[in-house]
C-alpha atoms as a PDB file:
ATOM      1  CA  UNK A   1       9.899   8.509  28.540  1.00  0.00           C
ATOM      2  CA  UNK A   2      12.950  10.476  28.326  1.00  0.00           C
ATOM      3  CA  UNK A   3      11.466  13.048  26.074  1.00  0.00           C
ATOM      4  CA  UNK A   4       8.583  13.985  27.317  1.00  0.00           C
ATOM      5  CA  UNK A   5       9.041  13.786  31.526  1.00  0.00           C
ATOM      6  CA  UNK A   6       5.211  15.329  31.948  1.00  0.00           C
ATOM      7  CA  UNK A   7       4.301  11.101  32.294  1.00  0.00           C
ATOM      8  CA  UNK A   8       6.605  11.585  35.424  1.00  0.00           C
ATOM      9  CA  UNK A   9       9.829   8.992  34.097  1.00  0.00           C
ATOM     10  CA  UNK A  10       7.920   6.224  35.291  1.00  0.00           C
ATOM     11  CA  UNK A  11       8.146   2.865  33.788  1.00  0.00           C
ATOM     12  CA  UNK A  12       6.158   1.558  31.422  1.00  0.00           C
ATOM     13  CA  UNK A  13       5.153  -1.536  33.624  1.00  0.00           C
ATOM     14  CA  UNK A  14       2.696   0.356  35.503  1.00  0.00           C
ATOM     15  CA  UNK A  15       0.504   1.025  33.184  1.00  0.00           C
ATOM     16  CA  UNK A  16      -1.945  -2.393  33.570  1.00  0.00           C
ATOM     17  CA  UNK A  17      -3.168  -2.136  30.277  1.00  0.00           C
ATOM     18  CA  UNK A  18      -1.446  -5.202  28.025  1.00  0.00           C
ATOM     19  CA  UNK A  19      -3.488  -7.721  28.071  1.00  0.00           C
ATOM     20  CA  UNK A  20      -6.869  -7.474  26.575  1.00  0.00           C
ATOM     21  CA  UNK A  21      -9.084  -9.892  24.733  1.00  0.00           C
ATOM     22  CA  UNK A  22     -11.159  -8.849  21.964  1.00  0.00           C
ATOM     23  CA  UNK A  23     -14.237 -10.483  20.504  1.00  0.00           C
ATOM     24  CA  UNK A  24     -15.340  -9.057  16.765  1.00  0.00           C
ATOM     25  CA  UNK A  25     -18.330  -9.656  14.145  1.00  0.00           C
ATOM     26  CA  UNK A  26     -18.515  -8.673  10.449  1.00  0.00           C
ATOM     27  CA  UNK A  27     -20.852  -9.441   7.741  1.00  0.00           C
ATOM     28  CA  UNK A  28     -20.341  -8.278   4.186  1.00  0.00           C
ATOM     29  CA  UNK A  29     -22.571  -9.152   0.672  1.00  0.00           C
ATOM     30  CA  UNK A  30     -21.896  -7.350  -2.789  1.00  0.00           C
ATOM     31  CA  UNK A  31     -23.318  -7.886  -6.100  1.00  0.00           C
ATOM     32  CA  UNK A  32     -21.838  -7.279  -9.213  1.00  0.00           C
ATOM     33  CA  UNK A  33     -22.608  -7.400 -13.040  1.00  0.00           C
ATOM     34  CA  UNK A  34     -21.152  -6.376 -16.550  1.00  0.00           C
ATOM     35  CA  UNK A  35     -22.220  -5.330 -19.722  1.00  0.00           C
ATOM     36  CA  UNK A  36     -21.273  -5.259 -23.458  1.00  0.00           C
ATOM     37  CA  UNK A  37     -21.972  -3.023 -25.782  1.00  0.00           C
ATOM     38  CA  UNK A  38     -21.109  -2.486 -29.481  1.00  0.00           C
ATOM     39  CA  UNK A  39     -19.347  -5.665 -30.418  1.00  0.00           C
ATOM     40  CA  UNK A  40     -17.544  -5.254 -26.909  1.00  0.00           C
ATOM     41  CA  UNK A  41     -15.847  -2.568 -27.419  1.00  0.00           C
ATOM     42  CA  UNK A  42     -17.336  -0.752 -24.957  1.00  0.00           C
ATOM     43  CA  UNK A  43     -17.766  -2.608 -21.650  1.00  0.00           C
ATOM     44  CA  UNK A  44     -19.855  -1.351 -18.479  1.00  0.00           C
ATOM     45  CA  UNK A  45     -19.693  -2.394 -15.095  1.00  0.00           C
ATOM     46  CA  UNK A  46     -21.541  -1.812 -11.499  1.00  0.00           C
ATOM     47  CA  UNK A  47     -22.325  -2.939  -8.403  1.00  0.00           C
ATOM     48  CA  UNK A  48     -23.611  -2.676  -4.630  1.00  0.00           C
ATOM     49  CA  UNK A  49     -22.694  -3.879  -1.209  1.00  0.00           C
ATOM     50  CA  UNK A  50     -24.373  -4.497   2.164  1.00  0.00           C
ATOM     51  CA  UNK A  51     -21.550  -4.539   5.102  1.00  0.00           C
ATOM     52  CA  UNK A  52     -22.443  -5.535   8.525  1.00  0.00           C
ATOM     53  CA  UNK A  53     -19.638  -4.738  11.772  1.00  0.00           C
ATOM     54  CA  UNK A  54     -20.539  -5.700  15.313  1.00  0.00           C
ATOM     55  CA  UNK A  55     -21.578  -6.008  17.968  1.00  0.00           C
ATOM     56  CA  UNK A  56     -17.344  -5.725  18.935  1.00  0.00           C
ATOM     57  CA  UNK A  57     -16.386  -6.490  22.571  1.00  0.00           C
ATOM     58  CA  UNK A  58     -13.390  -5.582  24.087  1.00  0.00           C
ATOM     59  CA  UNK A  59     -12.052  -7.131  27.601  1.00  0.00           C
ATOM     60  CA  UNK A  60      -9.330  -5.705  29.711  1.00  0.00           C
ATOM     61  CA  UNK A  61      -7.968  -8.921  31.551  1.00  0.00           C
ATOM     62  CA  UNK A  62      -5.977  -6.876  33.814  1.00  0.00           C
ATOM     63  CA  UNK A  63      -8.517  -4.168  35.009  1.00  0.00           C
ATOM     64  CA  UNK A  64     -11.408  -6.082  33.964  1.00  0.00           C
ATOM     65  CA  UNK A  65     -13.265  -3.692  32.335  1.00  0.00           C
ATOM     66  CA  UNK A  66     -15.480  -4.759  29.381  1.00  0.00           C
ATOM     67  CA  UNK A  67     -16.077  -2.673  26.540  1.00  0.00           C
ATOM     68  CA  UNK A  68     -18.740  -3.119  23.615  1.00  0.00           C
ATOM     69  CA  UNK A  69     -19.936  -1.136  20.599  1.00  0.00           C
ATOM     70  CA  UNK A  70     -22.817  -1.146  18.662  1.00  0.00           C
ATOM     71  CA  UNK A  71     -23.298  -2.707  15.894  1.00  0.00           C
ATOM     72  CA  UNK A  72     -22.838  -0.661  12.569  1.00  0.00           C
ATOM     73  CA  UNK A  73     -24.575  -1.574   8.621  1.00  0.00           C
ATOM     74  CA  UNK A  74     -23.711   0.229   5.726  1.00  0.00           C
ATOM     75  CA  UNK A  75     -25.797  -0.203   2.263  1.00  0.00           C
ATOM     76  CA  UNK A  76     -23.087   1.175  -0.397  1.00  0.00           C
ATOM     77  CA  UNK A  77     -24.529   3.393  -3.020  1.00  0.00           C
ATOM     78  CA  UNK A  78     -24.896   2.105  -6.540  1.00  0.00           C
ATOM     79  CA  UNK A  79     -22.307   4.302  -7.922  1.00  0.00           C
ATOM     80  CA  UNK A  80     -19.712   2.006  -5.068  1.00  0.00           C
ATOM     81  CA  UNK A  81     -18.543  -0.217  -8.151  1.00  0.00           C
ATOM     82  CA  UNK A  82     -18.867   1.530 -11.324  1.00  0.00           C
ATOM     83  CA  UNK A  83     -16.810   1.576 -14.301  1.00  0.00           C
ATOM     84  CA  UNK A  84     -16.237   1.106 -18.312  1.00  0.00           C
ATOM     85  CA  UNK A  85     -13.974   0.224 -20.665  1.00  0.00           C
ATOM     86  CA  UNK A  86     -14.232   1.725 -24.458  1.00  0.00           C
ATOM     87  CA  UNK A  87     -11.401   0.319 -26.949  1.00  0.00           C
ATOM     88  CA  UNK A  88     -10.616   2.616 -29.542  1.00  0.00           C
ATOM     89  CA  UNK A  89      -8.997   0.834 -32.095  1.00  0.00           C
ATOM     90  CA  UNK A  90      -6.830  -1.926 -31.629  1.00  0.00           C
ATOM     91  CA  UNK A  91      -4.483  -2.022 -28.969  1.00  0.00           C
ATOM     92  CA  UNK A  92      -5.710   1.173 -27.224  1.00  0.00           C
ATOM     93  CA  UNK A  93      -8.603   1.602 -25.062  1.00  0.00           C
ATOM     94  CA  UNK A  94      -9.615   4.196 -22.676  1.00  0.00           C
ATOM     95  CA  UNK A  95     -10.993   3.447 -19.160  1.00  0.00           C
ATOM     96  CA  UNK A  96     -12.897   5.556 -16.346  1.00  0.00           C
ATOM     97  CA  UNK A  97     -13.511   3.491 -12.624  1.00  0.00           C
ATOM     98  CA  UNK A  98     -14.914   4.280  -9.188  1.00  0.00           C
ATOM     99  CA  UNK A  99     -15.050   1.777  -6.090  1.00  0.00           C
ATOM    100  CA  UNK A 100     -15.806   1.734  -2.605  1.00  0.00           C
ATOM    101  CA  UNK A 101     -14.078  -0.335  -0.269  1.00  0.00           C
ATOM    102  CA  UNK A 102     -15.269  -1.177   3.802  1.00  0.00           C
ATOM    103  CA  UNK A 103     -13.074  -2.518   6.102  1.00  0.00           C
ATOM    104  CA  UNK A 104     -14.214  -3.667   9.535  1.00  0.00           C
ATOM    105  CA  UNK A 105     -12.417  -2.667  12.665  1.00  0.00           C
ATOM    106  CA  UNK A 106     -12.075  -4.068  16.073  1.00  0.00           C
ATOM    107  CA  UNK A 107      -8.545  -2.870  17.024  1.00  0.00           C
ATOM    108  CA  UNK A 108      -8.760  -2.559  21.152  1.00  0.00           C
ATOM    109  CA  UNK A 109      -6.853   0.342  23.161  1.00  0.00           C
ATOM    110  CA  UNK A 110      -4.250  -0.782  25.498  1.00  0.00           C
ATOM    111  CA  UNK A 111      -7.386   0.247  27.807  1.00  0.00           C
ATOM    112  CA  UNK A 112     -10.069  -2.212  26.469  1.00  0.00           C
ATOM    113  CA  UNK A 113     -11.649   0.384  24.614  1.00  0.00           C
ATOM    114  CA  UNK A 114     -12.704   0.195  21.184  1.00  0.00           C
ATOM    115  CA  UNK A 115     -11.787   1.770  18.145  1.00  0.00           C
ATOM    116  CA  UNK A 116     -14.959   0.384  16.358  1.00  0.00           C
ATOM    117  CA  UNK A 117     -15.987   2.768  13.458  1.00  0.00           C
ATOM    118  CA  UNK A 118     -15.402   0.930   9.872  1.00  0.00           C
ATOM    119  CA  UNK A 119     -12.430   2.146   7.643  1.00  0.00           C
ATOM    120  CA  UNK A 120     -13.554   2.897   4.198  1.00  0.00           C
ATOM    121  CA  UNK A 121     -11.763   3.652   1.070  1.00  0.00           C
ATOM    122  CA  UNK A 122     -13.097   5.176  -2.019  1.00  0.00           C
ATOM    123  CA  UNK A 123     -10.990   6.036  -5.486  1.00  0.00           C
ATOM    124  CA  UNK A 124     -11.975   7.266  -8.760  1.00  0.00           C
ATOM    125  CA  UNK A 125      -9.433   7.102 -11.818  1.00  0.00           C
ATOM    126  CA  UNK A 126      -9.744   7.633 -15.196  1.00  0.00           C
ATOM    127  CA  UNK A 127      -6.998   6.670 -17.935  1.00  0.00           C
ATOM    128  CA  UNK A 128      -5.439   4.941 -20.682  1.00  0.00           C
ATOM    129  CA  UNK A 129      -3.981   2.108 -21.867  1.00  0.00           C
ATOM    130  CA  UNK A 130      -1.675   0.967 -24.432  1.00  0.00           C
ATOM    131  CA  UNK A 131      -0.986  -2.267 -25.999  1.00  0.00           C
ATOM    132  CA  UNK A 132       1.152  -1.722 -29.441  1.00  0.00           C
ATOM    133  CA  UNK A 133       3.714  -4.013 -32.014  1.00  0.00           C
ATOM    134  CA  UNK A 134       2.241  -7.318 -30.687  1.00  0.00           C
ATOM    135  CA  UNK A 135       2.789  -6.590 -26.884  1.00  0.00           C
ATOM    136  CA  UNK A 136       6.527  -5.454 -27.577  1.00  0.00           C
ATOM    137  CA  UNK A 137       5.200  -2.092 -26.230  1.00  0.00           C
ATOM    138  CA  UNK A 138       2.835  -1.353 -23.081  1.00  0.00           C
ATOM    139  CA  UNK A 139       1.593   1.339 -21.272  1.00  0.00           C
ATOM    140  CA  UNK A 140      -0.558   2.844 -18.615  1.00  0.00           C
ATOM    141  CA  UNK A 141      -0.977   6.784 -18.078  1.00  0.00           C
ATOM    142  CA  UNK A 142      -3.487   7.891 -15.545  1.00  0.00           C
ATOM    143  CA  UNK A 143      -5.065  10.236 -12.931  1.00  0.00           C
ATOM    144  CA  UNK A 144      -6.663   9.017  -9.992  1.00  0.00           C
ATOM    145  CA  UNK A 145      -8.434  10.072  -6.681  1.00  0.00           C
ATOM    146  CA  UNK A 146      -8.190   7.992  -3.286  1.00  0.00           C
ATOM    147  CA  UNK A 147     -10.028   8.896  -0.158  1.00  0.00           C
ATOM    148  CA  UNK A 148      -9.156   6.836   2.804  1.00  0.00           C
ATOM    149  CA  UNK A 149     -11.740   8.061   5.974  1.00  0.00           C
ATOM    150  CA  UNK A 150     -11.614   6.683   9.682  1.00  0.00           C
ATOM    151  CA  UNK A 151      -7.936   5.958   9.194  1.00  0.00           C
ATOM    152  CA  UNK A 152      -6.359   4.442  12.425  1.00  0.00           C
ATOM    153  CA  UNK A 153      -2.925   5.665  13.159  1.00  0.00           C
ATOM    154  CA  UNK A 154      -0.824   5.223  15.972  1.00  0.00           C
ATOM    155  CA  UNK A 155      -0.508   8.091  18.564  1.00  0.00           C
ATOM    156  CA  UNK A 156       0.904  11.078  17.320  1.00  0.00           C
ATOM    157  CA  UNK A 157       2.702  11.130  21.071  1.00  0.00           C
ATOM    158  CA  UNK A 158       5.681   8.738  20.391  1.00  0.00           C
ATOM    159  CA  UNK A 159       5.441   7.694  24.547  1.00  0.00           C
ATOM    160  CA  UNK A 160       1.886   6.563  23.864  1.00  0.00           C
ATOM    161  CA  UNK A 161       2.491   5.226  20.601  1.00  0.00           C
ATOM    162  CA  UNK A 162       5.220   2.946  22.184  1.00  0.00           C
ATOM    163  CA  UNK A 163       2.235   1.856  24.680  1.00  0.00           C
ATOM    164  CA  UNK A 164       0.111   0.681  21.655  1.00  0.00           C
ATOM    165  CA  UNK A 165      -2.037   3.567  22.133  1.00  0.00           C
ATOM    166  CA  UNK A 166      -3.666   4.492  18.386  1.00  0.00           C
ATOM    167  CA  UNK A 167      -6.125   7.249  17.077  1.00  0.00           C
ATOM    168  CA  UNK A 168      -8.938   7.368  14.390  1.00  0.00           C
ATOM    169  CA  UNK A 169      -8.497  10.258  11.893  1.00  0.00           C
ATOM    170  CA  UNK A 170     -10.617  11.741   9.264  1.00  0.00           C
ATOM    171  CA  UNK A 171      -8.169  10.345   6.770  1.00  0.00           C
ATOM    172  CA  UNK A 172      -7.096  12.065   3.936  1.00  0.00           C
ATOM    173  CA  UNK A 173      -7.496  12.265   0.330  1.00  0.00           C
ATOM    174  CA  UNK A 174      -4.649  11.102  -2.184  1.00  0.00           C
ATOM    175  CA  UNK A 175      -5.033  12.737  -5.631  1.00  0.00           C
ATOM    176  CA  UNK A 176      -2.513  11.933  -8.539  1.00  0.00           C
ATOM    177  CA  UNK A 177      -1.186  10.728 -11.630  1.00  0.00           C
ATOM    178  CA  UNK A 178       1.226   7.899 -12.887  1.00  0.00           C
ATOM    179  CA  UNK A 179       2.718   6.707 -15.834  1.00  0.00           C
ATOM    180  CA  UNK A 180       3.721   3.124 -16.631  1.00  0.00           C
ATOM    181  CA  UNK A 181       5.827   2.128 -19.534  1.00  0.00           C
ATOM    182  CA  UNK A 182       6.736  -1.297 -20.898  1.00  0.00           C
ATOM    183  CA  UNK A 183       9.424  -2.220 -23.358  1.00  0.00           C
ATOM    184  CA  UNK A 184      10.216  -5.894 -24.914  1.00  0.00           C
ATOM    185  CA  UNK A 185      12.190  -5.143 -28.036  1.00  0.00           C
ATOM    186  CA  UNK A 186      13.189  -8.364 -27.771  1.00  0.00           C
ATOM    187  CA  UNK A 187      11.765 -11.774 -25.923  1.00  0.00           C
ATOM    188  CA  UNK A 188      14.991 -11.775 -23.910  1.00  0.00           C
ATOM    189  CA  UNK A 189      14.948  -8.724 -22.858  1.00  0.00           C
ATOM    190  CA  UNK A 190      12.050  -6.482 -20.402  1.00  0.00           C
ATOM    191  CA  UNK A 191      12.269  -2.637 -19.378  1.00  0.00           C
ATOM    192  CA  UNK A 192       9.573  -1.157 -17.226  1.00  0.00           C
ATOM    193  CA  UNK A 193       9.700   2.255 -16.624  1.00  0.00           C
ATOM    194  CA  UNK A 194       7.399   4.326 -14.315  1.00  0.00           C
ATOM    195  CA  UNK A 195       6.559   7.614 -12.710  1.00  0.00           C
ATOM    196  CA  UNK A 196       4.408   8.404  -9.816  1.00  0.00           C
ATOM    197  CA  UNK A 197       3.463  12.204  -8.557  1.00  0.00           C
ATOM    198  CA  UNK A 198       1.282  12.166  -5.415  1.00  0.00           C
ATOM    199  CA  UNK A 199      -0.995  15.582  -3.763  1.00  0.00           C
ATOM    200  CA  UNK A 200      -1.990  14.978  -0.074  1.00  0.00           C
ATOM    201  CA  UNK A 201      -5.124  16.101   1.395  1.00  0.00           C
ATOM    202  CA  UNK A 202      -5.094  15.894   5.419  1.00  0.00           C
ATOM    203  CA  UNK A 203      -8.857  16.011   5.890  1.00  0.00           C
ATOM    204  CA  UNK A 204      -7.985  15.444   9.480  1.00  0.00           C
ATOM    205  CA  UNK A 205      -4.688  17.315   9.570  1.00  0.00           C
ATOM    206  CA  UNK A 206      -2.504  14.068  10.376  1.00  0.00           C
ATOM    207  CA  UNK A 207      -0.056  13.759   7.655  1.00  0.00           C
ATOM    208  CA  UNK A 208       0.720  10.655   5.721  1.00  0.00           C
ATOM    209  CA  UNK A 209       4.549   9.605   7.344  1.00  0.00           C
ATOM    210  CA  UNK A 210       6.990   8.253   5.137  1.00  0.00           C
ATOM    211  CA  UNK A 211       4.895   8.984   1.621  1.00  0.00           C
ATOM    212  CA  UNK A 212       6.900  11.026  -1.559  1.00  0.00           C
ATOM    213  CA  UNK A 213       5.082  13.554  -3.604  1.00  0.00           C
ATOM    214  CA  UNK A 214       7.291  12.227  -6.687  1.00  0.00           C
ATOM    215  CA  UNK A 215       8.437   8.222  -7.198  1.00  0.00           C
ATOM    216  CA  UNK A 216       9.675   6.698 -10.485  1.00  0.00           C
ATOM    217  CA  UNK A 217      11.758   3.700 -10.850  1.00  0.00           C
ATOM    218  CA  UNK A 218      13.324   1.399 -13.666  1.00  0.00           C
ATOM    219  CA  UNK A 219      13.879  -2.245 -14.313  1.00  0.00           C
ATOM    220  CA  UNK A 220      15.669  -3.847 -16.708  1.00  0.00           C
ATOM    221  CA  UNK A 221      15.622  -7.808 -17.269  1.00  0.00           C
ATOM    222  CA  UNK A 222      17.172 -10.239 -19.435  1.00  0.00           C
ATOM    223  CA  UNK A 223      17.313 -13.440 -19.973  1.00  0.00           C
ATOM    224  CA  UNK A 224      18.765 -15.604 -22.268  1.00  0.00           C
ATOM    225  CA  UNK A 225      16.749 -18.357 -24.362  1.00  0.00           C
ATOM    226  CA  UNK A 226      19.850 -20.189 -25.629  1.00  0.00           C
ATOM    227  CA  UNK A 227      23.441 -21.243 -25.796  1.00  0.00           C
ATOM    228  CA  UNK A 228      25.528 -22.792 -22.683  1.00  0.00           C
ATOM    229  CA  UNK A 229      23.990 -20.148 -20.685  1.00  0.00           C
ATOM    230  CA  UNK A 230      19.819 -21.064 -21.555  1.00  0.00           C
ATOM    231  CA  UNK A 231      17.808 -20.366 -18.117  1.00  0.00           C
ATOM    232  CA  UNK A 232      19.972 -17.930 -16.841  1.00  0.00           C
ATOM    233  CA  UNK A 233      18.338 -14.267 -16.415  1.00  0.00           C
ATOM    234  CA  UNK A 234      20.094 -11.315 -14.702  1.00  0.00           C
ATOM    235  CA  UNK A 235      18.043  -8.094 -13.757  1.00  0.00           C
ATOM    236  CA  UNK A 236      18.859  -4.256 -12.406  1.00  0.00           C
ATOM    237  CA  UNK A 237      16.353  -1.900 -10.928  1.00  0.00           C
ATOM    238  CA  UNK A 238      16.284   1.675  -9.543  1.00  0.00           C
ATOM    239  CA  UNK A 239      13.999   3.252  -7.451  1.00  0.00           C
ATOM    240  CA  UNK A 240      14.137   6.746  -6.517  1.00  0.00           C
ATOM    241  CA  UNK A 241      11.511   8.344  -3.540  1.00  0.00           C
ATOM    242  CA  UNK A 242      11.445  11.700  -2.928  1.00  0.00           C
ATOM    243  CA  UNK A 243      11.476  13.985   0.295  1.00  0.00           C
ATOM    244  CA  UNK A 244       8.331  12.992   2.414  1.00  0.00           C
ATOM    245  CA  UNK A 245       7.057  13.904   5.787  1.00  0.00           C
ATOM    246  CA  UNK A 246       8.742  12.094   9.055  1.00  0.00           C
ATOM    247  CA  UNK A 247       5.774  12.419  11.294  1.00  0.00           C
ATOM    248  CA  UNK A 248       2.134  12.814  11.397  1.00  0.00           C
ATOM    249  CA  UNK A 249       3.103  16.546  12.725  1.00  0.00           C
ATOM    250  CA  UNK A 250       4.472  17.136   9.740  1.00  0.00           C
ATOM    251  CA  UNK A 251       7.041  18.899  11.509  1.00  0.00           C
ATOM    252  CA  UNK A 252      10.253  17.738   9.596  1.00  0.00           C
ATOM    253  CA  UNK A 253      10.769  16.373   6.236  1.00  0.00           C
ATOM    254  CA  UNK A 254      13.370  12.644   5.589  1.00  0.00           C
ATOM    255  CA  UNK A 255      15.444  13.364   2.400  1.00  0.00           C
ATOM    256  CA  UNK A 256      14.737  12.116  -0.473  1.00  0.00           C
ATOM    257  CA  UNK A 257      16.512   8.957  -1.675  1.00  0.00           C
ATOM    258  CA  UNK A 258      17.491   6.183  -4.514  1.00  0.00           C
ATOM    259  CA  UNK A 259      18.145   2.815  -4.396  1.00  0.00           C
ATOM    260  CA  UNK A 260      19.800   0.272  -6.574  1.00  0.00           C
ATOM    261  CA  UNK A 261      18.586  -3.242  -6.653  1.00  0.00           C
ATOM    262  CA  UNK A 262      19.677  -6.752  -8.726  1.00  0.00           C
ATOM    263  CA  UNK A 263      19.393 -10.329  -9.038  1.00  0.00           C
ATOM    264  CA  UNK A 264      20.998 -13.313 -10.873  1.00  0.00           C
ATOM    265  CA  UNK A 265      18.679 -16.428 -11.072  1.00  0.00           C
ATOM    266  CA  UNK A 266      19.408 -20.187 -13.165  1.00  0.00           C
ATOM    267  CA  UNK A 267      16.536 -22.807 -12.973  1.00  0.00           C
ATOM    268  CA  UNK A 268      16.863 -26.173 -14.690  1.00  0.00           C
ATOM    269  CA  UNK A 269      14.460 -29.106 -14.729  1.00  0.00           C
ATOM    270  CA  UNK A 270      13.107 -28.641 -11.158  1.00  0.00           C
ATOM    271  CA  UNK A 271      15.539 -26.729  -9.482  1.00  0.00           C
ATOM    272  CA  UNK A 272      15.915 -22.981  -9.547  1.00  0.00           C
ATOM    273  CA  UNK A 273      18.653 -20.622  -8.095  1.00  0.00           C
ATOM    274  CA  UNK A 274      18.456 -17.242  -7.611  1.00  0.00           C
ATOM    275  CA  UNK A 275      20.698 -14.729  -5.350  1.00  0.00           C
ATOM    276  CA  UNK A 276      19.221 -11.246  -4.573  1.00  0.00           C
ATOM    277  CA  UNK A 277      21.317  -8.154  -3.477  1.00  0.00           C
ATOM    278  CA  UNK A 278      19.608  -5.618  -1.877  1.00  0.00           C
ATOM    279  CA  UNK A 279      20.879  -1.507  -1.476  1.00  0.00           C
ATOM    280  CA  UNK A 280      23.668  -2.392  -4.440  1.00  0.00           C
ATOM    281  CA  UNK A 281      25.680   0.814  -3.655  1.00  0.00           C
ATOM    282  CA  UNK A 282      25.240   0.665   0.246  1.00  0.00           C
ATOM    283  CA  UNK A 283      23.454   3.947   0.566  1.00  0.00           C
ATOM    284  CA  UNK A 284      22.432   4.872   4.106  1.00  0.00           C
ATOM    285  CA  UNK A 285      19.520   7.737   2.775  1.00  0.00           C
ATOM    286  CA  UNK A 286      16.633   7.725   5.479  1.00  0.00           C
ATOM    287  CA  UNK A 287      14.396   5.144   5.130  1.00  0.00           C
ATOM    288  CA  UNK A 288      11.481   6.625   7.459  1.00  0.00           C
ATOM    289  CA  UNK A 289      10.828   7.414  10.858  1.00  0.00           C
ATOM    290  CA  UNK A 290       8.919   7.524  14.307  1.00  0.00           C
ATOM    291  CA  UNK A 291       9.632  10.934  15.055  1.00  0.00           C
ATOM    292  CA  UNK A 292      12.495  13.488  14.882  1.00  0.00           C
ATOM    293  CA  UNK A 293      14.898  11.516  17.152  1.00  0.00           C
ATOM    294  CA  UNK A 294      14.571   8.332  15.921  1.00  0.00           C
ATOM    295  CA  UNK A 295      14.948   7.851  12.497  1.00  0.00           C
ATOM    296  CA  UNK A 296      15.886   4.453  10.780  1.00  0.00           C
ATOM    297  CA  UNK A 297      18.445   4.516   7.616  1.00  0.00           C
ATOM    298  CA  UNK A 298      18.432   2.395   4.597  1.00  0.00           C
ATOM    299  CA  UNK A 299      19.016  -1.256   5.565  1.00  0.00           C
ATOM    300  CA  UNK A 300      22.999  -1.800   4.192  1.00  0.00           C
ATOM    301  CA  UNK A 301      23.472  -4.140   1.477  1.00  0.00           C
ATOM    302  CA  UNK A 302      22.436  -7.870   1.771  1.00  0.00           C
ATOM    303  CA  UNK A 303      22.521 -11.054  -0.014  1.00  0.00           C
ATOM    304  CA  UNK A 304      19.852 -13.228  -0.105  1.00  0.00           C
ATOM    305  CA  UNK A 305      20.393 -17.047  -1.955  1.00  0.00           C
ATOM    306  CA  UNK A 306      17.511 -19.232  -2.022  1.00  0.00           C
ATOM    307  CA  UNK A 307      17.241 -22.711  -4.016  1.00  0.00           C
ATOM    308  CA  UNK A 308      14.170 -24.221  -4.733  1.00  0.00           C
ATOM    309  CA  UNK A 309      12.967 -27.601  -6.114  1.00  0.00           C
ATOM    310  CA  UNK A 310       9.610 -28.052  -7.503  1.00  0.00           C
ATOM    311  CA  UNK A 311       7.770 -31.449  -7.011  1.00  0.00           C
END
């Protein structure tokens, strides 16, 4: 490791530690129901779930140590899936959600060890949604909460992240708001427009790499019904990310950046044709990173044909 000679410059061969064999057990049950009220216009939903991780074992075919964990249960509180939907007239309705998700983990260290406890991921959002002239108009405005705990990330130290070494966080907690907008004047013709603004809560003071505080994009498709050219469709979009932190540090920040995407498709009978171009205008902004040395631009632009027949 050329940055950091304190691991003595040695190669990375030496370290016996790549082959390991890992044995896992999970278990998970969930119940769920709904309920209508008021002519179902106001809809209510809940549920629980029993998840079950383990006994894990780990074995380091190199060294030959063997490492196991205990097993781990988790009975999910009631609240884990609960939710309701209440339309206020037609085309509008209002909606308020929280759910609980458990993810079992058996991810081995390049030691044998075990990173064993289970990720879980809870979120709460409350919005609304729109549905007006016939469908011609949608959209989706919201706030939201998302806690991610026992996140596993890879080594803050890039020379023991490039051995496969990880760590287990605290996680951190997401909180924002987004707005979704879509536009069919038209059957030909589709425009989806959003907006994304994100707050980040370290809980365990590892920052989320490569993640904007403010996204939005646009998309515009159309497609024509008719004529000579019936079947063909044509689409544009743009996405734009904003500056976001370049390592878990948070000791530098990757400039923000925009991107410019299309596509020209043509399908008839049971063939279908479509070339994508990636990164229209070429643009090398930064991309993300692994740390302050290395980071990785924009892919340049690319063309990507594929033809398809259906059977």
């Amino acid at each position: 490791d050329i940055y950091n000679p304190i691991y003595g410059g040695q190669p990375a061969s030496i370290f016996l530690s790549s082959s390991t064999k890992t044995e896992s057990k999970s278990l998970s049950l969930s119940f769920q129901e709904q309920a209508y009220f008021f002519q179902d216009r106001f809809i209510l939903q809940a549920g629980i779930r029993y998840s079950e991780s383990g006994p894990n074992t780990a074995l380091n075919r190199l060294t030959g140590v063997r490492t196991t964990s205990a097993k781990h249960k988790d009975w999910s509180e009631p609240k884990s899936v609960l939710g309701g939907v209440f339309k206020v007239t037609r085309g509008v309705s209002v909606y308020v959600s929280r759910s609980e998700i458990f993810t079992a983990n058996s991810r081995t260290q390049p030691d044998g060890t075990l990173l064993s406890a289970p990720s879980i991921s809870r979120s709460e959002e409350i919005g609304t949604k729109l549905d007006l002239f016939d469908g011609k108009i949608s959209a989706l405005a919201n706030v939201y909460r998302r806690r991610e705990l026992n996140r596993i990330i890879l080594h803050p130290d890039p020379a023991l992240a490039s051995l496969g070494w990880a760590v287990q966080v605290p996680g951190d907690e997401l909180t924002g708001h987004e707005i979704e907008l879509a536009i069919t004047p038209v059957p030909e013709l589709q425009l989806n427009l959003s907006y994304t603004g994100l707050d980040v809560n370290n809980l365990g003071n590892s920052y989320v790499r490569s993640l904007p505080d403010t996204q939005y994009s646009a998309m515009a498709r159309y497609a024509f019904s008719r004529g000579k050219l019936k079947n063909l469709a044509a689409g544009l979009s743009y996405v734009f990310n904003d500056d976001r932190p370049g390592d878990t540090a948070n000791s530098f920040y990757l400039d923000a950046y925009h991107t410019i995407d299309a596509f020209l498709s043509y399908g008839r009978g049971q063939y279908r044709c479509q070339l994508n171009v990636s990164n229209l205008q070429d643009s090398h902004g930064e991309y993300r990173s692994v740390n302050r040395n290395i980071i990785i631009l924009l892919p340049p632009r690319s063309f990507n044909l594929r033809i398809s027949r259906e059977f």
